[in-house]
Protein backbone atom coordinates (compact mmCIF):
# COMPACT_ATOMS: atom_id res chain seq x y z
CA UNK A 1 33.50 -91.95 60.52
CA UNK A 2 30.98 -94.76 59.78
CA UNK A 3 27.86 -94.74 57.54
CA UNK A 4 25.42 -94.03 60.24
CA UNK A 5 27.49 -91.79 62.25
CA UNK A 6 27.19 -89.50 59.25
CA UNK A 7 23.64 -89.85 58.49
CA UNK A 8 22.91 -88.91 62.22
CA UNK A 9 25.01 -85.78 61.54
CA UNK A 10 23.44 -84.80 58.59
CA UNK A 11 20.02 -85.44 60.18
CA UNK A 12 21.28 -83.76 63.03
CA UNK A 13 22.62 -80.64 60.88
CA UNK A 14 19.22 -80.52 58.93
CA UNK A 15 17.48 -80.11 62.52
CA UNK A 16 19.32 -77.40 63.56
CA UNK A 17 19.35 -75.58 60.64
CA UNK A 18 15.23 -75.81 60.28
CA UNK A 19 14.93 -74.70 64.04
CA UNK A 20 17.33 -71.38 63.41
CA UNK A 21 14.55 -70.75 60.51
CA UNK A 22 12.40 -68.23 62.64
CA UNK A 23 9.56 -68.11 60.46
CA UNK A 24 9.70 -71.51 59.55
CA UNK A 25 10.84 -73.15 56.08
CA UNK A 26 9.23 -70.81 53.44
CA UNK A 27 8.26 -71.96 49.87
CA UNK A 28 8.03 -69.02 47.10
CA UNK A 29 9.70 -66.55 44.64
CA UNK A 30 12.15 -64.24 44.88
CA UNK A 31 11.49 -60.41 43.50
CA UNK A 32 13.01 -58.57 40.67
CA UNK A 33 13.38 -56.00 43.57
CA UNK A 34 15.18 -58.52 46.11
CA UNK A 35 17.40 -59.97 43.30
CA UNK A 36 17.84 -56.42 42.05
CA UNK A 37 19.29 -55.49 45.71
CA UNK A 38 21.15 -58.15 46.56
CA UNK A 39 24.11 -60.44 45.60
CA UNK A 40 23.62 -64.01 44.45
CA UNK A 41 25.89 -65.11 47.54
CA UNK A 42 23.72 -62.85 49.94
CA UNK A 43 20.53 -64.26 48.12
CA UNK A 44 21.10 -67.71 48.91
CA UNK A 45 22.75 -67.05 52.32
CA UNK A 46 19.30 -65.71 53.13
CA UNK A 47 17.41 -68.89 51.89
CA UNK A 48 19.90 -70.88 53.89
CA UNK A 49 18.57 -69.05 57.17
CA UNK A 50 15.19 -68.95 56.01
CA UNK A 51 14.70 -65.29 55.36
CA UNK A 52 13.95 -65.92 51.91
CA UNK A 53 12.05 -68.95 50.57
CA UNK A 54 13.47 -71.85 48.89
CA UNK A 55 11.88 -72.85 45.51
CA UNK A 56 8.81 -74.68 45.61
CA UNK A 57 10.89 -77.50 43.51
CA UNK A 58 13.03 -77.82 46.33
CA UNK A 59 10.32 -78.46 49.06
CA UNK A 60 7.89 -80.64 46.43
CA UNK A 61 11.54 -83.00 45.90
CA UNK A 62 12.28 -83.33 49.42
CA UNK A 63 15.86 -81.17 49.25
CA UNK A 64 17.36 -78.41 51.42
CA UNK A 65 20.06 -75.94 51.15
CA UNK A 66 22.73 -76.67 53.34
CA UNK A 67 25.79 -74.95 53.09
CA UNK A 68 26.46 -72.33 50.67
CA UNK A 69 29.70 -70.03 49.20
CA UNK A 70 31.12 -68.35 46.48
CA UNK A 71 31.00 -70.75 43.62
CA UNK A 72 29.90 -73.92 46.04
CA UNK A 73 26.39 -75.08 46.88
CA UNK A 74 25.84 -78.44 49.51
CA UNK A 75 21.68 -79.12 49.06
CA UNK A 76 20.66 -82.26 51.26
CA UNK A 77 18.01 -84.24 49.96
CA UNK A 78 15.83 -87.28 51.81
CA UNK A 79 14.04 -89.36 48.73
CA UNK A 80 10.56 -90.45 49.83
CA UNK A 81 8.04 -93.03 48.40
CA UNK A 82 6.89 -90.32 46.41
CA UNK A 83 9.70 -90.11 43.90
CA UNK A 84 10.29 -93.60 43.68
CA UNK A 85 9.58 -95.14 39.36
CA UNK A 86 8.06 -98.42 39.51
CA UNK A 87 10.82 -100.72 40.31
CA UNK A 88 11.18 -98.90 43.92
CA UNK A 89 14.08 -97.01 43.03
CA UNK A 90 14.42 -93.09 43.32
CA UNK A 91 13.45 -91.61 39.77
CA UNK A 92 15.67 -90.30 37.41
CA UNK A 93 13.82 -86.92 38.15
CA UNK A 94 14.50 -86.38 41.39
CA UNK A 95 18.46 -86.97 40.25
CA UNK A 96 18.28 -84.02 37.71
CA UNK A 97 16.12 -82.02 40.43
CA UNK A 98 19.11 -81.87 43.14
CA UNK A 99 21.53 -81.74 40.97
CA UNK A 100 20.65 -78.94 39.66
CA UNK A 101 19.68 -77.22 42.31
CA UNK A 102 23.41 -78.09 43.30
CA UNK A 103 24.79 -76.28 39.92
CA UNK A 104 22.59 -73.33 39.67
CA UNK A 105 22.88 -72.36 43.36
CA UNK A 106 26.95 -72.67 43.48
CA UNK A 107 26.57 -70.34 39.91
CA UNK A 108 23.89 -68.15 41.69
CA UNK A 109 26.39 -68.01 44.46
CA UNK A 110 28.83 -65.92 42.14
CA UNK A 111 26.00 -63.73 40.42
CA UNK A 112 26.46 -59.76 40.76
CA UNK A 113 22.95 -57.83 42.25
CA UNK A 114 20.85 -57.62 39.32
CA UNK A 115 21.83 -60.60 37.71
CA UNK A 116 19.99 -63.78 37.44
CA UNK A 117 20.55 -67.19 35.36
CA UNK A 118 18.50 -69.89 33.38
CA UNK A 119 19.90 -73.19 32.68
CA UNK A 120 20.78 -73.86 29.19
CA UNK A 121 22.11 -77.63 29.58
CA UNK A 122 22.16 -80.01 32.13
CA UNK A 123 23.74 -83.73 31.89
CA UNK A 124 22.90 -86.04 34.56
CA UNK A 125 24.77 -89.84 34.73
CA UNK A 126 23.15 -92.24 37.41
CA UNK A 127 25.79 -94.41 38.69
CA UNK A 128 24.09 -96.07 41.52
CA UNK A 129 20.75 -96.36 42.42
CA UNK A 130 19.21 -94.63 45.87
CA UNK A 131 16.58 -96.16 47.89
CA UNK A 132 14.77 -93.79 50.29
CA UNK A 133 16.31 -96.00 53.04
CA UNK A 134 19.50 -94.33 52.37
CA UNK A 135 18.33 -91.82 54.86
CA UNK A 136 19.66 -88.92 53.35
CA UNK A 137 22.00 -87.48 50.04
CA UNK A 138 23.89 -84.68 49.36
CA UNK A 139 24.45 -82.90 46.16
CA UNK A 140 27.47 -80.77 45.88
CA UNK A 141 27.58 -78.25 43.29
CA UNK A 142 30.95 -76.16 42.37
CA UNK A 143 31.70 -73.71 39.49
CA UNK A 144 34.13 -74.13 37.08
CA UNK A 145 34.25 -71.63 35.18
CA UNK A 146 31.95 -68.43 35.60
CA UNK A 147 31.85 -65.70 32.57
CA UNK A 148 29.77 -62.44 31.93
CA UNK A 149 27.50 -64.27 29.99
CA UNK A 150 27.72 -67.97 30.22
CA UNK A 151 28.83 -70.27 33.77
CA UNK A 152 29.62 -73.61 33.50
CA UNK A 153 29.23 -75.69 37.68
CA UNK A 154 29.38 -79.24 38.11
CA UNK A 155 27.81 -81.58 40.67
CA UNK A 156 27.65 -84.98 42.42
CA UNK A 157 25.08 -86.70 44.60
CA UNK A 158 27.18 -88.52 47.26
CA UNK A 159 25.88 -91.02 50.30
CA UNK A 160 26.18 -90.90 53.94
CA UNK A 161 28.92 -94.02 52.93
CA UNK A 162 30.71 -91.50 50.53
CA UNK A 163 30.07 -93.57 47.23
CA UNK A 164 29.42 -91.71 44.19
CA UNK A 165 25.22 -92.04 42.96
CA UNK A 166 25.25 -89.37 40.16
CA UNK A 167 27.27 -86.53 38.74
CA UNK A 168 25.99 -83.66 36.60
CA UNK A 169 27.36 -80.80 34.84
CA UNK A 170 25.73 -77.59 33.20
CA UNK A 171 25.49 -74.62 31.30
CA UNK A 172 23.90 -71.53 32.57
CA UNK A 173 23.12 -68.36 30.36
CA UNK A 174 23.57 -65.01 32.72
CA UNK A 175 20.40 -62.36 32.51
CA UNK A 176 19.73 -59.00 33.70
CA UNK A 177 16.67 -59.37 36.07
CA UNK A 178 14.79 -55.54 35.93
CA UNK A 179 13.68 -54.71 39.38
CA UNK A 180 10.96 -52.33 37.69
């Protein structure tokens, strides 16, 4: 499949997702009390569809969730003008932004009702620089190694063309999140 045949998909896949969204593409937080009821997996199944809002980071950078399963997390991401640093590149930022919104949702994926995470590490390398022409990224978070109290995910920010632009991996502590 060429370059542009799957940007269109991906474009075309963003679409369709956004119009199954029947209240629209929500930004917010989730509850102690929704978190409290629910599974990680069934959490972020419900942002997917748009019956739970997305994270204001993830509308503010541009990025989406796209697909989502245990332990594996597929955001989409379209750079703009507005992240770009001053040689007209995308910024560093917005790299460590997807990426770990890759990571943390493939952990959060795996997380037991009651049970949120925070992010203890992240390490982002750049190896090739995105343009906002690229049309669109994806950043694919998967778990390696999930624990009680500590999960370890990796990531990578791949092109319509399939080259490599970043890669990321991090450290995640496990909490209890108190619905009271």
């Amino acid at each position: 499949m060429s370059t542009n045949d799957t940007l269109a998909r991906w474009i075309e896949e963003e679409k369709a997702l956004l119009a199954g969204m029947k209240n629209g593409r929500a930004s917010g937080f989730l509850s102690p009390k929704q978190i409290s009821s629910m599974s990680g997996l069934e959490i972020m199944q419900a942002v997917r569809r748009g019956d739970l809002p997305s994270g204001p980071m993830a509308v503010t950078m541009n990025y989406m969730l796209m697909e989502i399963e245990s332990g594996r997390a597929v955001l989409q991401g379209h750079p703009t003008e507005a992240v770009l640093n001053v040689q007209g590149s995308v910024h560093g930022g917005w790299f460590s932004s997807i990426l770990d919104g890759a990571v943390g949702n493939a952990i959060h994926s795996m997380l037991p009702a009651g049970k949120g995470y925070a992010t203890l590490d992240l390490s982002v390398k750049m190896t090739r620089a995105i343009s906002p022409s690229v049309g669109r990224v994806r950043a694919v978070g998967t778990v390696i190694q999930m624990g009680r109290k500590v999960a370890t995910a990796e990531g990578k920010i791949l092109g319509p063309d399939g080259k490599l632009h970043a890669f990321a991996t991090t450290t995640c502590m496990i909490l209890d999140v108190n619905a009271d």
